[in-house]
Protein backbone atom coordinates (compact mmCIF):
# COMPACT_ATOMS: atom_id res chain seq x y z
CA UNK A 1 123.73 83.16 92.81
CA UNK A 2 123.23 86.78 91.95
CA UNK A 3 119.48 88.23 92.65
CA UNK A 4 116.35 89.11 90.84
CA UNK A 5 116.87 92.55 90.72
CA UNK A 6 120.20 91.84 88.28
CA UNK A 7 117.92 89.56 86.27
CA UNK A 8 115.44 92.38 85.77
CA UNK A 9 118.01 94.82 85.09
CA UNK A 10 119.98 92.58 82.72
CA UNK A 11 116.34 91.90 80.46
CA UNK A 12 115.91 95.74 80.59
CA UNK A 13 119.30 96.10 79.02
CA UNK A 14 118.20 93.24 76.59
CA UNK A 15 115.00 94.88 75.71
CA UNK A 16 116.44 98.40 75.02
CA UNK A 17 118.94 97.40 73.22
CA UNK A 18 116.32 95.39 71.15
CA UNK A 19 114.08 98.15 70.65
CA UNK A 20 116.95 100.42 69.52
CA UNK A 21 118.59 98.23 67.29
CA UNK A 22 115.63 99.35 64.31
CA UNK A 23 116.37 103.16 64.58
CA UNK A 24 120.12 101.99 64.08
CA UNK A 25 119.56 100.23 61.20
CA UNK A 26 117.33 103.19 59.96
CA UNK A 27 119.68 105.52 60.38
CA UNK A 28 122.16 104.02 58.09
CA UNK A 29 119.96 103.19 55.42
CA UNK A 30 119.18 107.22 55.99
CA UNK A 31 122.76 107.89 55.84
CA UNK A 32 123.13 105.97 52.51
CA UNK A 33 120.23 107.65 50.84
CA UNK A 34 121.43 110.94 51.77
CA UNK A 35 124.76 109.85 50.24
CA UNK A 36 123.28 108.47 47.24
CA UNK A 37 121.48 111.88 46.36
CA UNK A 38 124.47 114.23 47.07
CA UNK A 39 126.75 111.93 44.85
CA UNK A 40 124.23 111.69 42.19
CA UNK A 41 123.80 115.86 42.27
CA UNK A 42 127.69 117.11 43.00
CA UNK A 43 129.44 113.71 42.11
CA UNK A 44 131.58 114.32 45.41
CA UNK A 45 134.50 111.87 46.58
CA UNK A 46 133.15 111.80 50.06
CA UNK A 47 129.73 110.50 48.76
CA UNK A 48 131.48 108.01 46.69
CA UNK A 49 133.49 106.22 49.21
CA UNK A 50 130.28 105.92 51.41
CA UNK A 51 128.30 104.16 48.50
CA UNK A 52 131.49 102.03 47.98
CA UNK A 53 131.03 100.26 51.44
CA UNK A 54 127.81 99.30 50.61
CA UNK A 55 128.90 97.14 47.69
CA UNK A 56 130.14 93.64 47.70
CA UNK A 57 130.74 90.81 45.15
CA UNK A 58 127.58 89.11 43.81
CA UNK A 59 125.36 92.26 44.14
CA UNK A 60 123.40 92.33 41.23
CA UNK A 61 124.01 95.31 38.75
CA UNK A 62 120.33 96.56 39.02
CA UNK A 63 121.49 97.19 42.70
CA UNK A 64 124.38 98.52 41.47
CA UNK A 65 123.04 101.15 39.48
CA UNK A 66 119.96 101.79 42.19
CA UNK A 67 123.07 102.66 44.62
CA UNK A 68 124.95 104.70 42.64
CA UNK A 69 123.14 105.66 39.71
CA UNK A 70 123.87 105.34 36.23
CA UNK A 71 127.92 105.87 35.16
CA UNK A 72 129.70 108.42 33.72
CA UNK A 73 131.67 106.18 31.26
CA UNK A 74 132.19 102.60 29.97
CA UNK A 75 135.70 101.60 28.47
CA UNK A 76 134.48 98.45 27.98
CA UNK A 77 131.51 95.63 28.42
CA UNK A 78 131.18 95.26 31.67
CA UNK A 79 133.58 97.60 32.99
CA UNK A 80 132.09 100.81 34.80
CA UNK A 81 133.47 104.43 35.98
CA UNK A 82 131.60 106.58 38.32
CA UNK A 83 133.81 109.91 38.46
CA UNK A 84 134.19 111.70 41.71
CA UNK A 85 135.33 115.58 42.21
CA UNK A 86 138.95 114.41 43.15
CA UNK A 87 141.81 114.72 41.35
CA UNK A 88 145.30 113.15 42.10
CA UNK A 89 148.52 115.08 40.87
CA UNK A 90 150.81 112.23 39.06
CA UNK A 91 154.19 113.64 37.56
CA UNK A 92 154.40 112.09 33.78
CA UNK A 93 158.22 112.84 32.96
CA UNK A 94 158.52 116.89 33.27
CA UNK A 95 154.93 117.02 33.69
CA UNK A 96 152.13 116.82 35.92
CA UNK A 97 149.40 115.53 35.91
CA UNK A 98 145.88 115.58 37.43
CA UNK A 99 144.12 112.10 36.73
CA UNK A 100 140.55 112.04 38.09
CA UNK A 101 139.47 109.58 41.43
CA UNK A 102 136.37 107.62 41.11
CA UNK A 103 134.93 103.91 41.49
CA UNK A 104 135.46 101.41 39.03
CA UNK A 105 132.70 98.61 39.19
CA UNK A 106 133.41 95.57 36.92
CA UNK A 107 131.05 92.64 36.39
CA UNK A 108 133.61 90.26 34.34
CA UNK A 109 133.99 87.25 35.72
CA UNK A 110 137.71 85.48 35.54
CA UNK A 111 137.12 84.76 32.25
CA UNK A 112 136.29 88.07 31.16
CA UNK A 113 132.49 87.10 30.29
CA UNK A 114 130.10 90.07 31.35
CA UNK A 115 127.59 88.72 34.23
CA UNK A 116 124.97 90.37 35.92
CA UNK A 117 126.69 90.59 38.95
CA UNK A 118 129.60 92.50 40.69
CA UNK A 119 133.09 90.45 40.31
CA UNK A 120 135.05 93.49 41.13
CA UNK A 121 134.69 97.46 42.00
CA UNK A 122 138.06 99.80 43.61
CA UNK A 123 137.78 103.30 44.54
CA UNK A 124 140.81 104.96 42.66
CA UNK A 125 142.55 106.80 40.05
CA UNK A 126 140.74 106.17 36.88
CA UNK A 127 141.98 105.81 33.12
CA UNK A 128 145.75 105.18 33.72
């Protein structure tokens, strides 16, 4: 049977990692606002894709919008684009072109109704 002193040590490890486990979670909701402002000011990819882990299905477009501010362009109800500094070339025939990177948030449901919250969002090339 192993001794007291590895009990003590093992709650010691407990307790630390306990107390720790706040500034963690601080840190990243830190992280995130810092990410939120820059993409907001300089619309930069980098930003973006941070923001993007943050969102999941069923977050509710007020979130949404709190996260990433308001969008850049609608092509349809329901349908978002946030645009991003990025550009991808694409050859078209002869030419090439650069078609812009962004997220693309969607809050259709399967049956193309517009709901409140998030059905769908990909980080991508937008408008082809």
């Amino acid at each position: 049977m192993p001794n007291r002193n590895f009990f003590r040590l093992l709650l010691y490890t407990l307790l630390l990692v306990v107390c720790l486990l706040p500034v963690g979670c601080n840190r990243q909701a830190e992280f995130t606002g810092q990410a939120g402002k820059t993409y907001r000011t300089e619309k930069d990819y980098a930003s973006l894709t941070i923001l993007s882990g943050r969102l999941h299905k069923g977050m509710e477009q007020a979130e949404v919008v709190s996260l990433l501010g308001e969008s850049d362009y609608s092509p349809l109800a329901g349908q978002y684009y946030y645009s991003s500094d990025r550009r991808e070339a694409v050859q078209h025939g002869k030419k090439e072109m650069q078609i812009p990177v962004g997220l693309i948030v969607d809050y259709r449901d399967e049956q193309g109704r517009v709901t409140e919250q998030l059905q769908k969002f990909r980080l991508g090339r937008i408008g082809e």
